[in-house]
PDB file of N, CA and C in Angstrom:
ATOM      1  N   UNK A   1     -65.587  43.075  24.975  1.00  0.00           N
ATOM      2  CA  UNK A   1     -64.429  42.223  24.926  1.00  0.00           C
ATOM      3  C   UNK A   1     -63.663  42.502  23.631  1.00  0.00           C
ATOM      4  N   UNK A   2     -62.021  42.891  23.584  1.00  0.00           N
ATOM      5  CA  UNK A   2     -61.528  42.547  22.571  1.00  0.00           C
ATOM      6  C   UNK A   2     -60.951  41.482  22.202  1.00  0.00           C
ATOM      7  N   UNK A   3     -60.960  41.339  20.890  1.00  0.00           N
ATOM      8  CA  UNK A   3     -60.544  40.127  20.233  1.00  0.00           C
ATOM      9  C   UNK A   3     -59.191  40.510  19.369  1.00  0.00           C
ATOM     10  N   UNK A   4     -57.909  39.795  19.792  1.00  0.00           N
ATOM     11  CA  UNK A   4     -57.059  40.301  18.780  1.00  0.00           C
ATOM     12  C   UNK A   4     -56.625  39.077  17.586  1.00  0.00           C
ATOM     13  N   UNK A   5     -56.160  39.820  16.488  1.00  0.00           N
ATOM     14  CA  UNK A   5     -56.024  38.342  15.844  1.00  0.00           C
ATOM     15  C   UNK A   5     -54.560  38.576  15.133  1.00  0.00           C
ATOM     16  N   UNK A   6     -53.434  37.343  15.073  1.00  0.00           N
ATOM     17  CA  UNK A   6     -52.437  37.394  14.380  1.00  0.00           C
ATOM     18  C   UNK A   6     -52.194  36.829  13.641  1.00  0.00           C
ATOM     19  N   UNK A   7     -51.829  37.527  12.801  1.00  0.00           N
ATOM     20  CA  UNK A   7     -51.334  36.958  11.379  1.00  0.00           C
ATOM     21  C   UNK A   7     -50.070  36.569  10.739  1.00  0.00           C
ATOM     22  N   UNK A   8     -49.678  35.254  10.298  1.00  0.00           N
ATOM     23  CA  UNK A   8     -48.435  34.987   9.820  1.00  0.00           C
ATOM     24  C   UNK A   8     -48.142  34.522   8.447  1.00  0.00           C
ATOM     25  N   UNK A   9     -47.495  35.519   8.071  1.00  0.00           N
ATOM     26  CA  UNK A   9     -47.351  35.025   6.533  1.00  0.00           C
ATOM     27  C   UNK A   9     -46.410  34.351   5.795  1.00  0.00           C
ATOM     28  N   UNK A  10     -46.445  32.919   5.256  1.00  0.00           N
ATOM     29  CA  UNK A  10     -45.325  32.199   5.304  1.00  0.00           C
ATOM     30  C   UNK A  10     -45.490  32.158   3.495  1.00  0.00           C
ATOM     31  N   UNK A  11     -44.008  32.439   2.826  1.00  0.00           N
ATOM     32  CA  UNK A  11     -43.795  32.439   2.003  1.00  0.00           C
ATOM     33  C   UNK A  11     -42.857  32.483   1.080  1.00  0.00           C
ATOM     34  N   UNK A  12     -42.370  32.864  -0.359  1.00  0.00           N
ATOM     35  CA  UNK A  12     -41.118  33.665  -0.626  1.00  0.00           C
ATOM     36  C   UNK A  12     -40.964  35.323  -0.085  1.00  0.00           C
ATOM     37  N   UNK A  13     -39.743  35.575  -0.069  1.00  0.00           N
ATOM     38  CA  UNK A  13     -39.376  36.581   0.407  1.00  0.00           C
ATOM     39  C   UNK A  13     -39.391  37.027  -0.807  1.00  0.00           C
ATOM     40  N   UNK A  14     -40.150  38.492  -1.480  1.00  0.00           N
ATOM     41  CA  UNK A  14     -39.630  39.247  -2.561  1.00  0.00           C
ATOM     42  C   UNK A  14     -39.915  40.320  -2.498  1.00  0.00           C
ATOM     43  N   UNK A  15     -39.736  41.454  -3.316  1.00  0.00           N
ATOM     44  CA  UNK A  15     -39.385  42.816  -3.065  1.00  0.00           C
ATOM     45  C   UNK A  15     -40.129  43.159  -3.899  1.00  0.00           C
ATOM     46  N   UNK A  16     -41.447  43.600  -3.483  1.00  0.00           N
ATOM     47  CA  UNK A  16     -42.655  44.088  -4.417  1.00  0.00           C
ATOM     48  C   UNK A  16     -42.365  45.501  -4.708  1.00  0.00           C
ATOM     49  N   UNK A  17     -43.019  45.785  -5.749  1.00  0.00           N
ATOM     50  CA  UNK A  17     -43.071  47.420  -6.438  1.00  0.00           C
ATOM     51  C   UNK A  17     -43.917  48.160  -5.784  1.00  0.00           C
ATOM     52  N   UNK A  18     -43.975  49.397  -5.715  1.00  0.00           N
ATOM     53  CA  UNK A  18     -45.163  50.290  -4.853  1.00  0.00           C
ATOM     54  C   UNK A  18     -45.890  49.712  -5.230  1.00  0.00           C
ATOM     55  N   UNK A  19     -47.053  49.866  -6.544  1.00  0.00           N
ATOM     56  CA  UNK A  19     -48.212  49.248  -6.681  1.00  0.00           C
ATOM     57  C   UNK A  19     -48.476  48.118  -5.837  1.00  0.00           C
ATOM     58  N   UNK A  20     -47.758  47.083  -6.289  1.00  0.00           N
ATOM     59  CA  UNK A  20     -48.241  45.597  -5.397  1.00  0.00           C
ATOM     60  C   UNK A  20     -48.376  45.749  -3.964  1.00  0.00           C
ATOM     61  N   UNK A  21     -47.046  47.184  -3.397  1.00  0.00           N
ATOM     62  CA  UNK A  21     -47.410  47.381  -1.708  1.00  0.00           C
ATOM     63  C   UNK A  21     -48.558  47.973  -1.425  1.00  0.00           C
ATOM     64  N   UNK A  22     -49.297  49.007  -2.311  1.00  0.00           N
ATOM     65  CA  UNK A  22     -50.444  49.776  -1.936  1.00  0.00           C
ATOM     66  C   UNK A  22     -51.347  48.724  -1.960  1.00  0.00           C
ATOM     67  N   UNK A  23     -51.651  47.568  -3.258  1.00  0.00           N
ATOM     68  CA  UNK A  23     -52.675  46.508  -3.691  1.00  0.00           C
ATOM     69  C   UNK A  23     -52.588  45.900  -2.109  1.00  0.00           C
ATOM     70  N   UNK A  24     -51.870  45.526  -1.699  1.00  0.00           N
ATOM     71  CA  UNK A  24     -51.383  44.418  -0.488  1.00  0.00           C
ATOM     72  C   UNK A  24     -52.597  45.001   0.410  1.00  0.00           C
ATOM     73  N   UNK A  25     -51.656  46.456   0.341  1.00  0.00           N
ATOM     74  CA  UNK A  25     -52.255  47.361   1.965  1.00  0.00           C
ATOM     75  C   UNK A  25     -53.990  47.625   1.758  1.00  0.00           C
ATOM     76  N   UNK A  26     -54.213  47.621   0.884  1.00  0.00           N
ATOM     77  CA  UNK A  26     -55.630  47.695   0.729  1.00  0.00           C
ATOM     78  C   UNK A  26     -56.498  46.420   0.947  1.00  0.00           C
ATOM     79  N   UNK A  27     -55.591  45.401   0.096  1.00  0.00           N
ATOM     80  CA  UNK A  27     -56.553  44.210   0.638  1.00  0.00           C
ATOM     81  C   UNK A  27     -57.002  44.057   1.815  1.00  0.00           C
ATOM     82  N   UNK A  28     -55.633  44.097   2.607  1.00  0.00           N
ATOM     83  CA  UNK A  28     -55.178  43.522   4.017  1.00  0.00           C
ATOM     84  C   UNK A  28     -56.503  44.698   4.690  1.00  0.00           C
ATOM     85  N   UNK A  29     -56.545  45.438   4.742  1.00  0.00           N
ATOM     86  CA  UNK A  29     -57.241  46.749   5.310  1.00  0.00           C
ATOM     87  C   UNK A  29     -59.080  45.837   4.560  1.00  0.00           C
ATOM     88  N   UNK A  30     -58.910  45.436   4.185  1.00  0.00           N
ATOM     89  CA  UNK A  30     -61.107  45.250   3.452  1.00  0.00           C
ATOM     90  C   UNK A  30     -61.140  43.932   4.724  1.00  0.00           C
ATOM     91  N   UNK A  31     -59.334  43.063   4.633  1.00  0.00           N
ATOM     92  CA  UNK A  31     -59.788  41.513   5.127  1.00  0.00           C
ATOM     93  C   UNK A  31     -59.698  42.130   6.755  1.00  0.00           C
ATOM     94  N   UNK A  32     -59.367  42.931   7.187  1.00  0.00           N
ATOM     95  CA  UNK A  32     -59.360  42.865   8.600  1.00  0.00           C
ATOM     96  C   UNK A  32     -60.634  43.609   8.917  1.00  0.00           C
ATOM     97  N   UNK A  33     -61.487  44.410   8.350  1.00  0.00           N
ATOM     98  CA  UNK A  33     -63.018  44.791   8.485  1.00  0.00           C
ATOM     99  C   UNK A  33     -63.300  43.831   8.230  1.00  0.00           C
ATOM    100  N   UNK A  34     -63.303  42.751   7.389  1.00  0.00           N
ATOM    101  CA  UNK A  34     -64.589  41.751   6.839  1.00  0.00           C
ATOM    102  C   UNK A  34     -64.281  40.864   8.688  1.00  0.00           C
ATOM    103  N   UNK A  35     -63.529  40.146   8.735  1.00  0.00           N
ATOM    104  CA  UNK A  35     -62.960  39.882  10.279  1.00  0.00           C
ATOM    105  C   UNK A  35     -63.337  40.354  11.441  1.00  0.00           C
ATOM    106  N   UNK A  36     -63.616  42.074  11.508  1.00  0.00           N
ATOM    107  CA  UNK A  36     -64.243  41.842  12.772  1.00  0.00           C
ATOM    108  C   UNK A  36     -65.485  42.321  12.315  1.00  0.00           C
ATOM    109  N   UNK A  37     -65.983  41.982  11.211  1.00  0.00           N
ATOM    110  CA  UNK A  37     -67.446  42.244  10.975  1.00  0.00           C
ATOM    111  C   UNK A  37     -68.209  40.620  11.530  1.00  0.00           C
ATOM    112  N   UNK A  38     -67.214  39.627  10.823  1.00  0.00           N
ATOM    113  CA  UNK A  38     -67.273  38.265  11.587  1.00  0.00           C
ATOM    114  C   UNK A  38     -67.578  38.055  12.689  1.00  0.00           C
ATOM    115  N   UNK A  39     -66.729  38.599  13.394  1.00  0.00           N
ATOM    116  CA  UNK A  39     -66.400  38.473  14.955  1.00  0.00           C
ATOM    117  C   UNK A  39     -68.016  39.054  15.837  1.00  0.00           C
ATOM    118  N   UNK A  40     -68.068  39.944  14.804  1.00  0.00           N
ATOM    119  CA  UNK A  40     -69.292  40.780  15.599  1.00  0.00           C
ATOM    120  C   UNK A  40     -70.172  39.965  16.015  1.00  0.00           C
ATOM    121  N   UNK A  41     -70.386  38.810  14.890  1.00  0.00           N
ATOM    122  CA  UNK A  41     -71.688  37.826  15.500  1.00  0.00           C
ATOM    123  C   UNK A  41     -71.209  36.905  16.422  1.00  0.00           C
ATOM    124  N   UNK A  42     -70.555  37.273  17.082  1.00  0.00           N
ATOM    125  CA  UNK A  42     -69.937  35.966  17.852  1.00  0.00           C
ATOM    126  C   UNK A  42     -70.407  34.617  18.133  1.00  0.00           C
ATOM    127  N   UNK A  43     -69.902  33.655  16.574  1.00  0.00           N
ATOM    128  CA  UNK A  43     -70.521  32.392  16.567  1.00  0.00           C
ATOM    129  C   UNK A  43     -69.272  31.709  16.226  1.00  0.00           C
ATOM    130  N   UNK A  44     -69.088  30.581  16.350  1.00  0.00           N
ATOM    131  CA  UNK A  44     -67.710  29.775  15.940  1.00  0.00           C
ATOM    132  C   UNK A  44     -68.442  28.752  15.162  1.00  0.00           C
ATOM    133  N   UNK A  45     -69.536  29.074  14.443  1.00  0.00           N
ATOM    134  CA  UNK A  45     -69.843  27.739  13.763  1.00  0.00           C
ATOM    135  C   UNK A  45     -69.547  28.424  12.358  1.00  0.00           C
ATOM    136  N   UNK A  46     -68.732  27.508  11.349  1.00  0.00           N
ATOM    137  CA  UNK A  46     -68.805  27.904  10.434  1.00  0.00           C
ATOM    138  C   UNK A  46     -69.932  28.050   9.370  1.00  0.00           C
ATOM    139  N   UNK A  47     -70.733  26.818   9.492  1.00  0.00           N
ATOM    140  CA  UNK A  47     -71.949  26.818   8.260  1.00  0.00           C
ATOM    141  C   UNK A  47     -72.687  28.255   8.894  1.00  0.00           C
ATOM    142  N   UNK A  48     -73.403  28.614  10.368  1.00  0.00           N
ATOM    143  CA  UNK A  48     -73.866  29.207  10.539  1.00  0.00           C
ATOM    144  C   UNK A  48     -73.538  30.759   9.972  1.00  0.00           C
ATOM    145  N   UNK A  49     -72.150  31.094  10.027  1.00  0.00           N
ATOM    146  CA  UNK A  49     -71.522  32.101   9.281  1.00  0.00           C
ATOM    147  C   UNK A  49     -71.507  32.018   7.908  1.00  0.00           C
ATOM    148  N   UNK A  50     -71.074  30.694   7.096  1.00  0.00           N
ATOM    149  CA  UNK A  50     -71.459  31.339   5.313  1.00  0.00           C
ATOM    150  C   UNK A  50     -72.823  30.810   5.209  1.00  0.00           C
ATOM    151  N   UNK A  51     -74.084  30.561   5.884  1.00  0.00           N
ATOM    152  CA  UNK A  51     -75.321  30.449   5.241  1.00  0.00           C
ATOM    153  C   UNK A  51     -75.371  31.998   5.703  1.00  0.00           C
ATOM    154  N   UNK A  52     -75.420  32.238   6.688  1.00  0.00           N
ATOM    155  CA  UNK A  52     -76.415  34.349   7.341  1.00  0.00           C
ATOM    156  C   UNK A  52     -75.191  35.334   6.423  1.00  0.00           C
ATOM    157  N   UNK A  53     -74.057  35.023   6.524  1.00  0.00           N
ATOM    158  CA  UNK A  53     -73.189  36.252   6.186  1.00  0.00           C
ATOM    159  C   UNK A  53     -72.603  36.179   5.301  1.00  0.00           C
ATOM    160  N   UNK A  54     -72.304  35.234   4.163  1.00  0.00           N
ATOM    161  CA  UNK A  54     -71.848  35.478   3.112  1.00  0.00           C
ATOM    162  C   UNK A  54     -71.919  35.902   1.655  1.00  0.00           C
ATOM    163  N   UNK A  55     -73.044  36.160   1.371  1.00  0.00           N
ATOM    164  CA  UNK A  55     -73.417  36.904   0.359  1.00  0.00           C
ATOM    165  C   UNK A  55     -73.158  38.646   0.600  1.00  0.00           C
ATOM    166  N   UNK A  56     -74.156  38.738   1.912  1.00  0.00           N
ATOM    167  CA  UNK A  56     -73.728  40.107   2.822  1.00  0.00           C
ATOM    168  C   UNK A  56     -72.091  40.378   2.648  1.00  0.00           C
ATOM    169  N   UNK A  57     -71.474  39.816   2.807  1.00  0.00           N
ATOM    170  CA  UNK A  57     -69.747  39.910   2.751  1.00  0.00           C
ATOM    171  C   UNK A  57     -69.360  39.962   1.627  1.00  0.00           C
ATOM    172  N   UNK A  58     -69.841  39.619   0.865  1.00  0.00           N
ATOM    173  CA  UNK A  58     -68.951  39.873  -0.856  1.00  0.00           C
ATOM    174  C   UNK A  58     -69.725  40.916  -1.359  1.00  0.00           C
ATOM    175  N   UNK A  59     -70.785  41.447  -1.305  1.00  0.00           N
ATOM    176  CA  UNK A  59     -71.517  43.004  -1.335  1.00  0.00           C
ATOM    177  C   UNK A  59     -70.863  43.978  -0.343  1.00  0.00           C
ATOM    178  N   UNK A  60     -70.668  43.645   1.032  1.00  0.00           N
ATOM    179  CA  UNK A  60     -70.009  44.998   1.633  1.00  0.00           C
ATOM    180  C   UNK A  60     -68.597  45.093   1.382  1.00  0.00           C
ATOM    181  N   UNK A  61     -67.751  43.632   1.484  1.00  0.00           N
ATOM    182  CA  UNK A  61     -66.200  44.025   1.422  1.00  0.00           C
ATOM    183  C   UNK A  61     -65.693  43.855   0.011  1.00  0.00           C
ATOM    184  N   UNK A  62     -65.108  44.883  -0.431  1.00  0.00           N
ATOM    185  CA  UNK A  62     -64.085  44.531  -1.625  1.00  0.00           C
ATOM    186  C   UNK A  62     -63.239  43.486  -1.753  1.00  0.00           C
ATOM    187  N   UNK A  63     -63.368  42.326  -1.819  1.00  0.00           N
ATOM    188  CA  UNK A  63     -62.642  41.429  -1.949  1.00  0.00           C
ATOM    189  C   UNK A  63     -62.576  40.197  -2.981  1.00  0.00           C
ATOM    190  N   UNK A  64     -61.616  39.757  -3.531  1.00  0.00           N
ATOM    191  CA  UNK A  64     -61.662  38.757  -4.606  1.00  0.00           C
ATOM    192  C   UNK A  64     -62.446  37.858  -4.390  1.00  0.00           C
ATOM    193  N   UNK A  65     -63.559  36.944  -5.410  1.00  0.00           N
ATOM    194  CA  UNK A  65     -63.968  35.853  -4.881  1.00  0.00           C
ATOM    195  C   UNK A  65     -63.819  35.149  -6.027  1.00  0.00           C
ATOM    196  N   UNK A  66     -63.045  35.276  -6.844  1.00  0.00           N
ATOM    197  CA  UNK A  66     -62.647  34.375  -8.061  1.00  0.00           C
ATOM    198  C   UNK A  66     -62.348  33.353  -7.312  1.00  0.00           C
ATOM    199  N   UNK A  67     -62.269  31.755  -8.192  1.00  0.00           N
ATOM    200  CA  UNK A  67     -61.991  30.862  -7.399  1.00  0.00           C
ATOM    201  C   UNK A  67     -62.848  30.044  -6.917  1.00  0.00           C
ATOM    202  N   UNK A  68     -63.923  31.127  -6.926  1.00  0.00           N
ATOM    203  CA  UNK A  68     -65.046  30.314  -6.312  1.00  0.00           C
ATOM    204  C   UNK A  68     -66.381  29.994  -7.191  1.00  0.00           C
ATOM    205  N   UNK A  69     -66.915  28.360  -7.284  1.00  0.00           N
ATOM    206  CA  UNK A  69     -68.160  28.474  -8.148  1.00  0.00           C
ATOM    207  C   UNK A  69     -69.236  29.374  -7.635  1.00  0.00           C
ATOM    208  N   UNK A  70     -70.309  29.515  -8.733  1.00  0.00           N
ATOM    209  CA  UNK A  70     -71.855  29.983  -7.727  1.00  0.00           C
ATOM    210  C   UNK A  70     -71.804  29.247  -7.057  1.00  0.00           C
ATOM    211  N   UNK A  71     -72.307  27.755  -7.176  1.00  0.00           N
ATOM    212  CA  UNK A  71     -72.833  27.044  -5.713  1.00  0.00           C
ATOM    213  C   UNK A  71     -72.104  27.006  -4.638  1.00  0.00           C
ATOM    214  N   UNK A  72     -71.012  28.007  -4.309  1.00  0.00           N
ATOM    215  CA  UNK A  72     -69.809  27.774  -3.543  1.00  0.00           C
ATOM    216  C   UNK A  72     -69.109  26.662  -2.996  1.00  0.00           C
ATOM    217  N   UNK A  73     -68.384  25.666  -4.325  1.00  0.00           N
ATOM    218  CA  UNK A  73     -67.394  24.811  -4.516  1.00  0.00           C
ATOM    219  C   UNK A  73     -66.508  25.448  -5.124  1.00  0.00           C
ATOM    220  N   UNK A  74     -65.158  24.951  -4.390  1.00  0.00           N
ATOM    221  CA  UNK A  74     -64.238  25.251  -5.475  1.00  0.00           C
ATOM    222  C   UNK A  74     -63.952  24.840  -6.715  1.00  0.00           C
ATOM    223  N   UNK A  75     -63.527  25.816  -7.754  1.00  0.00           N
ATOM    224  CA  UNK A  75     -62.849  25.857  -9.481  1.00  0.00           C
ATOM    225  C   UNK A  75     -62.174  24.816  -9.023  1.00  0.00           C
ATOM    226  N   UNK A  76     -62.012  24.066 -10.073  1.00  0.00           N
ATOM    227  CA  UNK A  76     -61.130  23.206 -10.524  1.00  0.00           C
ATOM    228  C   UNK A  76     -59.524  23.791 -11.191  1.00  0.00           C
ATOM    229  N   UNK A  77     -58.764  23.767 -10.663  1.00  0.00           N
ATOM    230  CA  UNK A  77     -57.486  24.504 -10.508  1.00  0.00           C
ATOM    231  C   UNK A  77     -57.596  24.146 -12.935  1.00  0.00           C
TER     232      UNK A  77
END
């Protein structure tokens, strides 16, 4: 079965520099593997997904996790 997923990005409109377009395109490219690495387990429960897969996920995908405490609560802005 495929699964498609869409994305909408609501925001300011601004006119990024190459760098920030390559940074973008790379993120976007780790978050749509980490996604259907998700998908793979096909579960819709969330706890069940960050207790089994989330440590696994910030070791395989390149992705920011600033923001976030160890005990996974959020920083206090």
């Amino acid at each position: 079965m495929q699964k498609e997923v869409q994305i909408c990005v609501v925001g300011r409109v601004f006119r990024p520099n190459k760098s920030k377009i390559l940074a973008l395109n790379k993120t976007l490219r780790e978050y749509f593997k980490l996604v259907k690495w998700y998908l793979g387990y096909s579960s819709t429960s969330k706890k069940f997904l960050h207790e089994k897969c989330y440590e696994d996920a910030k070791r395989l995908f390149n992705l920011n996790t600033a923001g976030r405490r160890g005990d996974g609560r959020k920083a206090l802005p």
